[in-house]
Protein backbone atom coordinates (compact mmCIF):
# COMPACT_ATOMS: atom_id res chain seq x y z
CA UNK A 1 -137.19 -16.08 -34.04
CA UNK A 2 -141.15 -16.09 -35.13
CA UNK A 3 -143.82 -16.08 -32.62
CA UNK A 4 -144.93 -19.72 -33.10
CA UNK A 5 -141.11 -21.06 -32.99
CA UNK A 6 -141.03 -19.35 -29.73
CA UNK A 7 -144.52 -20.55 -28.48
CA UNK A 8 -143.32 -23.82 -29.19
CA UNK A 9 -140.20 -24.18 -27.21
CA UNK A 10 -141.74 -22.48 -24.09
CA UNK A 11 -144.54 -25.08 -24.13
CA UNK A 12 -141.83 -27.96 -24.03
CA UNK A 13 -139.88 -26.13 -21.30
CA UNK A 14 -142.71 -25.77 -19.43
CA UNK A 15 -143.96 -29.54 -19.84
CA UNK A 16 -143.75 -31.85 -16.38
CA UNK A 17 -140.27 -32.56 -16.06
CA UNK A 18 -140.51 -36.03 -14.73
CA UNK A 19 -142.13 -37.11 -18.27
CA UNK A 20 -139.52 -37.87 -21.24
CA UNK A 21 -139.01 -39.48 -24.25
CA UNK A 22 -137.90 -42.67 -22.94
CA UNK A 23 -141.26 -44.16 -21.45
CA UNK A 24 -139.13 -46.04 -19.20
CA UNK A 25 -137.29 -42.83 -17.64
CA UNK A 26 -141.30 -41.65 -16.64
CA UNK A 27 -141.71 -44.76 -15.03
CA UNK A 28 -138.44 -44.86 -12.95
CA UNK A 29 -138.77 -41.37 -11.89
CA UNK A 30 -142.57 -42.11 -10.90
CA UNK A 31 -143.84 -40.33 -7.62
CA UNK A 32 -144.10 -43.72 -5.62
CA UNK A 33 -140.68 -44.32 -6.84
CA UNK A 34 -139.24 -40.92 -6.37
CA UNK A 35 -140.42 -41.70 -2.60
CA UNK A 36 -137.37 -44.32 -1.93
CA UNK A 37 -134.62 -42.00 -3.37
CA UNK A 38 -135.06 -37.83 -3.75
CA UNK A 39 -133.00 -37.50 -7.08
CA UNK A 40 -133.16 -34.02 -6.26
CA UNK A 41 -131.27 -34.22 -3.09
CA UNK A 42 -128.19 -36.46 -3.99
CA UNK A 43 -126.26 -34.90 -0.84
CA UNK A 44 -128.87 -35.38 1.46
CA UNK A 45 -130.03 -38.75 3.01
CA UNK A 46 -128.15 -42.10 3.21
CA UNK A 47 -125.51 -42.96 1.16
CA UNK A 48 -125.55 -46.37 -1.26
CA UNK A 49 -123.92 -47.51 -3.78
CA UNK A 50 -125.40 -45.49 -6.42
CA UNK A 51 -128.43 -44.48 -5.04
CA UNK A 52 -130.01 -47.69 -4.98
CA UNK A 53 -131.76 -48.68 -2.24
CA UNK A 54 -131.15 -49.89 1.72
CA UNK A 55 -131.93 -53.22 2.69
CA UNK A 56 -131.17 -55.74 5.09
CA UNK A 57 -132.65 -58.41 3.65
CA UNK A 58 -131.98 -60.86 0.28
CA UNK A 59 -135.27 -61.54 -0.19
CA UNK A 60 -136.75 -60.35 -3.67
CA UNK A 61 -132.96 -59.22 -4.89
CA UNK A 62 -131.47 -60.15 -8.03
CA UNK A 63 -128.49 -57.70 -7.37
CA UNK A 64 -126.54 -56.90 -3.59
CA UNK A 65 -124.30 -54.57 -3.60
CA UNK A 66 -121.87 -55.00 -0.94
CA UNK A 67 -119.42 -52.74 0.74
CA UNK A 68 -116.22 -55.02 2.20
CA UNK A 69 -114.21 -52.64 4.66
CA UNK A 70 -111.18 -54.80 4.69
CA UNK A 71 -107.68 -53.91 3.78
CA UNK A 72 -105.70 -56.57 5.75
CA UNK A 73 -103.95 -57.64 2.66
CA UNK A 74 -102.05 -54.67 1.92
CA UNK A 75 -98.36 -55.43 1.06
CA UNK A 76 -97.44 -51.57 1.12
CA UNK A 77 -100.57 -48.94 1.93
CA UNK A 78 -103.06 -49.39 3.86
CA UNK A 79 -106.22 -47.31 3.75
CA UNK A 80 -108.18 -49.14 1.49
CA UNK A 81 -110.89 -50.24 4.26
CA UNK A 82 -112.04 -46.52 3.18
CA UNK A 83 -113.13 -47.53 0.05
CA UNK A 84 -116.76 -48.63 -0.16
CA UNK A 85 -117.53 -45.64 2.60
CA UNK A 86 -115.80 -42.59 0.03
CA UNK A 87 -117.42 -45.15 -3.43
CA UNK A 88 -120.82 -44.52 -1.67
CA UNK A 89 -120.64 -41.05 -1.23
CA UNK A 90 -119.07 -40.13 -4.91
CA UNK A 91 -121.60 -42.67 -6.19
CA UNK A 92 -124.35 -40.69 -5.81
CA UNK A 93 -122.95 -37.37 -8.23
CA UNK A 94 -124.32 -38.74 -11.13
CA UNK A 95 -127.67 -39.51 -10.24
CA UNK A 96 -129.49 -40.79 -13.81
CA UNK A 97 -130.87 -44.24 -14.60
CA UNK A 98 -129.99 -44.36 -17.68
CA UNK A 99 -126.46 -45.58 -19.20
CA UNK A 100 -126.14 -43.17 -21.81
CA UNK A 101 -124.42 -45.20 -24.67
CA UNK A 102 -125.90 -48.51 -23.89
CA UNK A 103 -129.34 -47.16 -22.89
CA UNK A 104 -129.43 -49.74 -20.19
CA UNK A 105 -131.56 -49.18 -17.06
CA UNK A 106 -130.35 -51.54 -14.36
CA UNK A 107 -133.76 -50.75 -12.08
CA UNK A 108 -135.61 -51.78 -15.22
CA UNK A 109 -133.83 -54.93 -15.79
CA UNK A 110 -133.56 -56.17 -11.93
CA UNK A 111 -134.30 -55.88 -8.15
CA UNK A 112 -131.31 -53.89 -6.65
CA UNK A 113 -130.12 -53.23 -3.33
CA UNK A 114 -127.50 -51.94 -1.29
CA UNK A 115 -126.99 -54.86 1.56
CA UNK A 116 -124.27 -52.73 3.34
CA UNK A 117 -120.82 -53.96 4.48
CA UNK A 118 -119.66 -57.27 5.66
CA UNK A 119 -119.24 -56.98 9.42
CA UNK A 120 -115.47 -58.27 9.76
CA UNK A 121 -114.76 -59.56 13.60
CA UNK A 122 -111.21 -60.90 13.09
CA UNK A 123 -109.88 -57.60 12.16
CA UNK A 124 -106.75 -58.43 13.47
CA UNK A 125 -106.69 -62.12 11.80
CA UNK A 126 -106.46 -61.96 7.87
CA UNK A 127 -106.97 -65.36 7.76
CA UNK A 128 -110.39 -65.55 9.56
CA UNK A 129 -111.50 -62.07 8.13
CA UNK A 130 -111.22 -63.88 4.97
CA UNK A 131 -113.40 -66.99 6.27
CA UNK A 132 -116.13 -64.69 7.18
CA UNK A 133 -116.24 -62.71 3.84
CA UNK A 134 -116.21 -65.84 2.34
CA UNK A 135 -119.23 -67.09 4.47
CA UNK A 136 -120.94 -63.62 3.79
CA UNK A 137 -121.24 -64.16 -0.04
CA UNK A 138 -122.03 -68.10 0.02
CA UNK A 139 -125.06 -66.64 1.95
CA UNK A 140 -125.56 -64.27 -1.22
CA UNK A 141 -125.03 -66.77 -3.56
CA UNK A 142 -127.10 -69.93 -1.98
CA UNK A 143 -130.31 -66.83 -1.94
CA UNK A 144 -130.09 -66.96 -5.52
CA UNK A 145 -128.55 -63.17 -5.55
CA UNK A 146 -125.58 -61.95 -7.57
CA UNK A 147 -122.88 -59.80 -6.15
CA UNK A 148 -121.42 -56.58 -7.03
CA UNK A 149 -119.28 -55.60 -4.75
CA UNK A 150 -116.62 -52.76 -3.58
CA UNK A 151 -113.27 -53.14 -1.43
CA UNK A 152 -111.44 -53.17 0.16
CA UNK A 153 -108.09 -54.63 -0.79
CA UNK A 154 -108.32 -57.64 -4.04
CA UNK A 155 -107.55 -59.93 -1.24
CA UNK A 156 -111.29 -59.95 -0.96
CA UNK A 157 -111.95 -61.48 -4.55
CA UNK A 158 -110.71 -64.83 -3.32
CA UNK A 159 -113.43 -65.45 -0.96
CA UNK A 160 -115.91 -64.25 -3.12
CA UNK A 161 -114.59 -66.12 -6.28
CA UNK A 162 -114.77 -69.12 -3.73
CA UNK A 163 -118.92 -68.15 -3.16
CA UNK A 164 -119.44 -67.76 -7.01
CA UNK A 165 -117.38 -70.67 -8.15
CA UNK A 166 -118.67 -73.51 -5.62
CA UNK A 167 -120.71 -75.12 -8.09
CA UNK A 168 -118.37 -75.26 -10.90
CA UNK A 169 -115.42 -72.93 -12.02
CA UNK A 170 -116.19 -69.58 -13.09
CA UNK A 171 -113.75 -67.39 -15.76
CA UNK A 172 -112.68 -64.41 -15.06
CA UNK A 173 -111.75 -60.62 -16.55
CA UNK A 174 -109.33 -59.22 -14.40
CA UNK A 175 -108.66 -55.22 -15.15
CA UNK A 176 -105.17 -54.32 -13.03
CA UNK A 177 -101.95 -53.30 -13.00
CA UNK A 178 -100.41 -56.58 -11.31
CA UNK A 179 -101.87 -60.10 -12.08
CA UNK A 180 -101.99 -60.99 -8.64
CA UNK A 181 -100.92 -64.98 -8.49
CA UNK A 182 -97.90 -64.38 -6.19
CA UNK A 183 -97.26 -67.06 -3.25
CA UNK A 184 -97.82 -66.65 0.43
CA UNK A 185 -96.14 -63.45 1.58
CA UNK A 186 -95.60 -61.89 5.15
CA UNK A 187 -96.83 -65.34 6.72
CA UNK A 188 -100.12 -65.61 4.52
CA UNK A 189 -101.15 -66.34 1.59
CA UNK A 190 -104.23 -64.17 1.52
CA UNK A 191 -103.00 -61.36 0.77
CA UNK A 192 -103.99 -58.95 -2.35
CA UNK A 193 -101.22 -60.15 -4.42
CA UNK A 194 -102.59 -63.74 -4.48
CA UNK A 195 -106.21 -63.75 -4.94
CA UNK A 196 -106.23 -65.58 -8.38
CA UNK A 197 -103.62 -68.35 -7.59
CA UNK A 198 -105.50 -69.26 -4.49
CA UNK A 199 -108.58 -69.32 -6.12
CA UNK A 200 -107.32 -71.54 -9.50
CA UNK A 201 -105.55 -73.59 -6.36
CA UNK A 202 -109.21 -74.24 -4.94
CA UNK A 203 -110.83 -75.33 -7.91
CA UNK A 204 -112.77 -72.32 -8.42
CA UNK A 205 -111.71 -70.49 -10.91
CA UNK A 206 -110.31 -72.05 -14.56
CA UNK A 207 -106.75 -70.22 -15.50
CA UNK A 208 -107.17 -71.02 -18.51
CA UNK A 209 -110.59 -68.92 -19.34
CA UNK A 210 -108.76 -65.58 -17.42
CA UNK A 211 -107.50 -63.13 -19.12
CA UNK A 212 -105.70 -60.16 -17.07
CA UNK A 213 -105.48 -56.78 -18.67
CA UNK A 214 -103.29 -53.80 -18.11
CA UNK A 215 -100.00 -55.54 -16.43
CA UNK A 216 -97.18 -53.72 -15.75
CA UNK A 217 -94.29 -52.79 -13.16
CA UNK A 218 -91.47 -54.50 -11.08
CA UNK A 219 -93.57 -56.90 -9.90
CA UNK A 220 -93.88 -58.99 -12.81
CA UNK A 221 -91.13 -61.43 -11.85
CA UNK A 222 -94.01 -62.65 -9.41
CA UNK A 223 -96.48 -63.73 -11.74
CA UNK A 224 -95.01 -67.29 -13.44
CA UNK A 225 -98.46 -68.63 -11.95
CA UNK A 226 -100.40 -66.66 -14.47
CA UNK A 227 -98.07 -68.11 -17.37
CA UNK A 228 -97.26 -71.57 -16.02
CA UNK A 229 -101.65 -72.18 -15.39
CA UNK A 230 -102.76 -71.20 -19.10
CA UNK A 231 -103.81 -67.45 -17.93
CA UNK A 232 -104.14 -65.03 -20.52
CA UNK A 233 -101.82 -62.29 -19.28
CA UNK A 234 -101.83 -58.88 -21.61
CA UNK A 235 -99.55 -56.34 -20.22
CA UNK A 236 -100.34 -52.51 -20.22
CA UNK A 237 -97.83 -52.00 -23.81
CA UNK A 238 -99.75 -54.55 -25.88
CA UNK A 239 -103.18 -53.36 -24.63
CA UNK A 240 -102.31 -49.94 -26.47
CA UNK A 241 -101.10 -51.71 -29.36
CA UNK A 242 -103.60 -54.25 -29.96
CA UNK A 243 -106.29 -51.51 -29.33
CA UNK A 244 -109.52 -51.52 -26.89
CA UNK A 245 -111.88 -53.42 -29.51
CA UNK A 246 -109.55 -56.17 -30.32
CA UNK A 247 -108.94 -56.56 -26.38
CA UNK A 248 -112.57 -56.74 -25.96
CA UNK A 249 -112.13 -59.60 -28.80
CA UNK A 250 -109.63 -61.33 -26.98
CA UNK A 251 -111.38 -61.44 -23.37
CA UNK A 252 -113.85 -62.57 -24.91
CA UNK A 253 -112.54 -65.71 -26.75
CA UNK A 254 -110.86 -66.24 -23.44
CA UNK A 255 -113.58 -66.61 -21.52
CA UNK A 256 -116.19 -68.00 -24.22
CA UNK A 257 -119.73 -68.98 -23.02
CA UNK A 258 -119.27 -70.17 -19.57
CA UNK A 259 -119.99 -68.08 -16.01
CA UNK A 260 -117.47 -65.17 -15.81
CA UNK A 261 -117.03 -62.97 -13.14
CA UNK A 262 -115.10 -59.39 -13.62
CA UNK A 263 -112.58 -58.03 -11.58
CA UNK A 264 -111.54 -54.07 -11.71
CA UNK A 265 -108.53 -53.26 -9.62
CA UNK A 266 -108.25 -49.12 -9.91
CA UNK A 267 -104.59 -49.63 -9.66
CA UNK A 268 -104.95 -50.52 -13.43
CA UNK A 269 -105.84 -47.05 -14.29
CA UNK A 270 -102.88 -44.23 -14.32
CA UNK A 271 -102.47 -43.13 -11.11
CA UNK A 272 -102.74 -39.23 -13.20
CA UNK A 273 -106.59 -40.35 -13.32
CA UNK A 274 -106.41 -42.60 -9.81
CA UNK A 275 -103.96 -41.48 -7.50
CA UNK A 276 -105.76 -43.42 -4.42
CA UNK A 277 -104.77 -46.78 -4.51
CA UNK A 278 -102.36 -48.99 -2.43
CA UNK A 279 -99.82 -49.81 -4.96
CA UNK A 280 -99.82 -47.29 -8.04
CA UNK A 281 -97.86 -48.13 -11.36
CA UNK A 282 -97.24 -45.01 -13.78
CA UNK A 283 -98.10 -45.79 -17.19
CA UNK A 284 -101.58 -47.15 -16.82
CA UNK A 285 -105.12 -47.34 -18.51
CA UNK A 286 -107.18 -44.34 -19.49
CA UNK A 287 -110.86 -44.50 -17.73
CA UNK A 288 -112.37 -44.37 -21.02
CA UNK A 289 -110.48 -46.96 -22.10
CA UNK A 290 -111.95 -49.57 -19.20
CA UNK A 291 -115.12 -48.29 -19.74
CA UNK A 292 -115.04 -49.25 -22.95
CA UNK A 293 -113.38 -52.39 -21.82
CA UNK A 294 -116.65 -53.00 -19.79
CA UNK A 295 -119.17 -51.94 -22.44
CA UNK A 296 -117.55 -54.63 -24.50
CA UNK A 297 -118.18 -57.84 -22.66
CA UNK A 298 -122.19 -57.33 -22.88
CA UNK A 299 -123.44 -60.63 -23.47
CA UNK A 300 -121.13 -62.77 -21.43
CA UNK A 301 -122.64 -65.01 -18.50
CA UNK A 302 -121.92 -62.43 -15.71
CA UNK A 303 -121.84 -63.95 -12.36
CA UNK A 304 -120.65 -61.34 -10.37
CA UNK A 305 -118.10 -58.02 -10.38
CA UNK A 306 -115.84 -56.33 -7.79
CA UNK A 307 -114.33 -52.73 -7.64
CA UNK A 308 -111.07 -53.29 -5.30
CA UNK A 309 -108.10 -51.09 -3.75
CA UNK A 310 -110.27 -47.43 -3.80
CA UNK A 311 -107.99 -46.25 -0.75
CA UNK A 312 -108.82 -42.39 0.12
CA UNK A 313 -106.17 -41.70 2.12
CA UNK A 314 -104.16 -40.59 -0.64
CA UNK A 315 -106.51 -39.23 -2.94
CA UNK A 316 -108.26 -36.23 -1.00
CA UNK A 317 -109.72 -34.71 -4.00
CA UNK A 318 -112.22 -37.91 -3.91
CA UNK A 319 -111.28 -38.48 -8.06
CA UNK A 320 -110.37 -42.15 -7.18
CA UNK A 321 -113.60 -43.24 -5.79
CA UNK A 322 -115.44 -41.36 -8.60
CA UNK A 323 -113.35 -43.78 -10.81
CA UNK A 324 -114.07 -46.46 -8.49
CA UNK A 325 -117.84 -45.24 -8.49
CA UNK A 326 -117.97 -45.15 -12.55
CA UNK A 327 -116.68 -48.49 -13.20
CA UNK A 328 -119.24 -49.70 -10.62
CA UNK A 329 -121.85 -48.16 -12.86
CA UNK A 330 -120.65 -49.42 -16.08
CA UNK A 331 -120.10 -53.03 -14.00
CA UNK A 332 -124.38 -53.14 -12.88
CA UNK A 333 -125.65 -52.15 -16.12
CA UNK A 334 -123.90 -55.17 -17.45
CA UNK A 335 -124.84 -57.63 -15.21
CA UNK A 336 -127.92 -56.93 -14.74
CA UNK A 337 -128.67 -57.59 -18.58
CA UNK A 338 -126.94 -60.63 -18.08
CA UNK A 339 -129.36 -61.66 -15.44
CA UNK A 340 -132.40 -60.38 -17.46
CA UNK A 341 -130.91 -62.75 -20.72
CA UNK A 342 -130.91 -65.51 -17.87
CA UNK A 343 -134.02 -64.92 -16.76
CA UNK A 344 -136.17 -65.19 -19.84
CA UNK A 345 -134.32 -68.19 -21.04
């Protein structure tokens, strides 16, 4: 190596390393916005949802990220009240701004905060636990403030679907292994195999702009809702034959123009990848392949996103919240160019 080649690359090593090539990166990673969150430190300090920051308040936010402790629903494991706590904490690994394929800076695009958890009295009523999420996110929604949030058990999408689809019905993506439309079970009909029928039943969501993706196991003899209201129902086999980009084609002639919201269960990855759920099904989606799945549907009317049925318990290695944690990531930088597009329209 000559003298000047060498002079060279020392001088870039040795430039500030809070400056890049991306003029937006230098702003982000500013010193008066390094002072809300030490990138340096990702162990250290308060744990959000990504690193974003604390606040108690829905003033000024485009985004809330919300943590919903609740796994009341469960049919068969519990545990998945542990979810947003363990999502929080693997959340803040990865640390950049940046989304490296998209080159999409959420902070950039939108005001972001983690709200916390909704504070669930009736845990011992599923019914009134599901009042008061419901009550939580019309508050959200009525501030002008989109939701991301992270479960909990899918029971909680119902009450939220019923926050972002007061004012007229919303179409949905729905990533899983089951399609959730079964009837009332156990004495209620809120649990987290039923989210999606009660919310068509309400009015709230339109079946026939859903598409579900990555269905499979015993469970499917529960699911004539799905066919008999017009949902678009693509189980786990055609999904590998049809391919990830003409999926992406298909959810997105489902749902057309309109307001969408996304659902990602992680049951609908292979429990190989996600072994911390409530009810796994062998044979599932590969992570890059819902990433992908994610990437695709820039563009759409984004309303809102979940991240449902992280449960620890049985994952200790933590590799299910990272999961949980990734799609979260791939979910905000999404939505938040949605909002942007809305925004300067």
């Amino acid at each position: 190596m000559d003298a000047d080649k060498l002079a060279r690359i020392r001088e870039m090593a040795n430039r500030d390393p809070w400056v890049f090539n991306d003029e937006r990166l230098t702003r982000v990673f500013s010193p008066e916005n390094r002072k809300n969150v030490d990138p340096t430190m990702p162990y250290a300090g308060l744990s959000t949802f990504l690193r974003m920051p604390y606040s108690q308040s829905l003033d000024g936010l485009d985004v809330a990220l919300v943590g919903i402790p609740s796994d009341q629903g469960v049919t068969f494991r519990p545990g998945a009240r542990f979810g947003p706590q363990q999502v929080r904490t693997l959340s803040s690994i990865a640390g950049g701004p940046m989304h490296h394929q998209s080159r999409i800076i959420p902070t950039e695009l939108c005001s972001i905060a983690d709200i916390g958890d909704v504070a669930i009295e009736s845990s011992y009523s599923l019914d009134r636990a599901t009042a008061e999420i419901e009550a939580f996110f019309h508050a959200i929604v009525a501030a002008g403030v989109t939701p991301l949030a992270v479960g909990g058990d899918h029971s909680v999408t119902y009450p939220i679907l019923k926050a972002v689809g007061k004012s007229r019905p919303v179409g949905l993506v729905h990533i899983d292994a089951h399609c959730d439309t079964g009837g009332a079970w156990g004495g209620s009909k809120f649990h987290h195999g039923g989210p999606m029928r009660n919310a068509a039943v309400a009015g709230v969501l339109d079946p026939e702009r859903t598409v579900q993706i990555g269905i499979r196991g015993r469970a499917e003899p529960i699911w004539d809702f799905s066919y008999d209201s017009g949902m678009r129902v693509i189980h786990v086999e055609e999904f590998f034959e049809m391919g990830v980009d003409a999926v992406i084609a298909e959810a997105r002639r489902v749902v057309g123009d309109g307001p969408t919201y996304i659902s990602f269960d992680v049951d609908s990855i292979d429990p190989a990848f996600a072994p911390g759920t409530g009810t796994p099904e062998v044979g599932g989606l590969m992570p890059h392949d819902v990433m992908k799945l994610i990437r695709g549907l820039r563009g759409l009317d984004l309303v809102g996103a979940d991240v449902v049925e992280v449960s620890p318990p049985y994952d200790p290695s933590g590799n299910t919240a990272l999961v949980g944690a990734t799609m979260l990531w791939e979910l905000l930088c999404i939505l938040t160019e949605a909002i942007s597009a809305r925004k300067t329209r």
